[in-house]
C-alpha atoms as a PDB file:
ATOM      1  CA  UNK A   1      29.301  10.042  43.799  1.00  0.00           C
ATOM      2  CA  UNK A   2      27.867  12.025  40.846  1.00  0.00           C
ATOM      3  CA  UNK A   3      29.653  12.213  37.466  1.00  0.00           C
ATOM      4  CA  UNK A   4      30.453  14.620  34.395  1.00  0.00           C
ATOM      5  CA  UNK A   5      31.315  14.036  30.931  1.00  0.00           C
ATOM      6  CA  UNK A   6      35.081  15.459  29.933  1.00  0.00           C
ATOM      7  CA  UNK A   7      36.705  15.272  26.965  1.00  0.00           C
ATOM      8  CA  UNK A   8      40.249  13.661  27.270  1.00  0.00           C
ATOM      9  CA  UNK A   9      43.211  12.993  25.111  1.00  0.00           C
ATOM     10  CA  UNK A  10      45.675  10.716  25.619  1.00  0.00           C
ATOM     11  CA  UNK A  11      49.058  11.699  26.872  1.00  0.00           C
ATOM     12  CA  UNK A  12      51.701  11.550  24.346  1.00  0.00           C
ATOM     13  CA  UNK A  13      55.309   9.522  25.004  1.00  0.00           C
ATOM     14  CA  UNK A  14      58.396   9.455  23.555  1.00  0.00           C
ATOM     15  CA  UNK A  15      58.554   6.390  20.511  1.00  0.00           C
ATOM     16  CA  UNK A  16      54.970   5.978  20.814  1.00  0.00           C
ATOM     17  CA  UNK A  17      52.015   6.905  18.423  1.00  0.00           C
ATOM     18  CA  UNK A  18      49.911   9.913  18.892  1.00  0.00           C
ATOM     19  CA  UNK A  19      46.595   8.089  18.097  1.00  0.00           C
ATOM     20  CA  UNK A  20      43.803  10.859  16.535  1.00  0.00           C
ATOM     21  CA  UNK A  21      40.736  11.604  18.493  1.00  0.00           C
ATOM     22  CA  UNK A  22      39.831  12.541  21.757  1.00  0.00           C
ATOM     23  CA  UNK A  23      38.030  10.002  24.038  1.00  0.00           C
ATOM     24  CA  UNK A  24      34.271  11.209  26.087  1.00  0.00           C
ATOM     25  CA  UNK A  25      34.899   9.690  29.616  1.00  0.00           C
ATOM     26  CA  UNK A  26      32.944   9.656  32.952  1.00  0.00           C
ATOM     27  CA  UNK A  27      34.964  11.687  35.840  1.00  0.00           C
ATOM     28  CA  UNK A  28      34.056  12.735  39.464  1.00  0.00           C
ATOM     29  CA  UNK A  29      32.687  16.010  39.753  1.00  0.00           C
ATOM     30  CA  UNK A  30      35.010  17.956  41.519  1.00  0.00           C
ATOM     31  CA  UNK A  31      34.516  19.076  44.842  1.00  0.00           C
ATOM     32  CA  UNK A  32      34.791  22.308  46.553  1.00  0.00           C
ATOM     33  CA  UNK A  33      38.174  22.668  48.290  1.00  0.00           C
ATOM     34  CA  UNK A  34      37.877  26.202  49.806  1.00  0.00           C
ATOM     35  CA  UNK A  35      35.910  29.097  50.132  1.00  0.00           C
ATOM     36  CA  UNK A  36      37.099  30.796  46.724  1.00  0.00           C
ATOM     37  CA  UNK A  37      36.112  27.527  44.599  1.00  0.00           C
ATOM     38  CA  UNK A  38      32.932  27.566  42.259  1.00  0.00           C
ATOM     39  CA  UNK A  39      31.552  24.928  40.093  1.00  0.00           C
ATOM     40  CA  UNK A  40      30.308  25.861  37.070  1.00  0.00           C
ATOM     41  CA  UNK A  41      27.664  23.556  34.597  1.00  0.00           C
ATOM     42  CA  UNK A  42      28.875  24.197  30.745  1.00  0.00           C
ATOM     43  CA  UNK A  43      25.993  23.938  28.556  1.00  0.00           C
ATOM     44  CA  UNK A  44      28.122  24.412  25.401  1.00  0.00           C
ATOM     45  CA  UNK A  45      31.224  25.264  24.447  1.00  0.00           C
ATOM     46  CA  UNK A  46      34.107  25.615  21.003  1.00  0.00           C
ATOM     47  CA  UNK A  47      37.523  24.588  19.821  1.00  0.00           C
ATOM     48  CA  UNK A  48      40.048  26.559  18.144  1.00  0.00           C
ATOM     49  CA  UNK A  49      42.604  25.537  15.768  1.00  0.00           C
ATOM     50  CA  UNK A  50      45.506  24.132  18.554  1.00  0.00           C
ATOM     51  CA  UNK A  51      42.014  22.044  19.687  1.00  0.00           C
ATOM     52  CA  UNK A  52      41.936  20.572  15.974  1.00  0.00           C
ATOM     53  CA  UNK A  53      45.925  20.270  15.540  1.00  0.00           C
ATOM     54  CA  UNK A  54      45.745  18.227  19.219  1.00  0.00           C
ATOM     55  CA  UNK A  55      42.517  16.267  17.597  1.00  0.00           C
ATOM     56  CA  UNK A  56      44.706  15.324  14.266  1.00  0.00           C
ATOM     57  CA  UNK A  57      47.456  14.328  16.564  1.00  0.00           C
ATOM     58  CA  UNK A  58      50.107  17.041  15.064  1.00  0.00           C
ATOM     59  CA  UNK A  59      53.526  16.153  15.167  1.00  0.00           C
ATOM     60  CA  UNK A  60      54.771  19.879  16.248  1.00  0.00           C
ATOM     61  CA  UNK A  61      51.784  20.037  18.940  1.00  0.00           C
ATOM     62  CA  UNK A  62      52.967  16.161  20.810  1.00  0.00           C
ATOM     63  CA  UNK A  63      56.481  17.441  20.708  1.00  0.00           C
ATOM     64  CA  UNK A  64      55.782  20.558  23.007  1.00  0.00           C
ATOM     65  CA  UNK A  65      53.266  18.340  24.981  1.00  0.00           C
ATOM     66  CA  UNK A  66      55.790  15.985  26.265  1.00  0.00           C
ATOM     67  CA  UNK A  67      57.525  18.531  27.855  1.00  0.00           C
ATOM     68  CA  UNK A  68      58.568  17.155  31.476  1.00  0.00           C
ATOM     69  CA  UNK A  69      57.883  19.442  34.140  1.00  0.00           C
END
């Protein structure tokens, strides 16, 4: 099974801390589920400010993240 590196962040709950950071994992590459699906290899790529508020663990940006749906 061949891997890819992803960026993750840690889920927020309710009464617990939003710790800073984001964590660089091993995942699955994703496979091909039906004739519309590509894969694509990202050689590089940015963050915008909600990126950097979600880094810093921002009170107002956890809040609408816990959200259930």
């Amino acid at each position: 099974m061949q891997t890819m590196k992803a960026i993750v962040k840690e889920k927020p709950y309710p009464g617990k801390e939003w710790s800073k950071g984001f964590k660089v994992v091993r995942r699955s590459i994703p496979g091909i589920q039906n004739s519309e699906d590509v894969l694509i290899k990202v050689l590089a790529t940015a963050i915008c400010g909600t990126d950097v508020g979600i880094y810093n663990a921002k009170d107002s940006i956890k809040n609408s993240m816990m959200i259930l749906g």
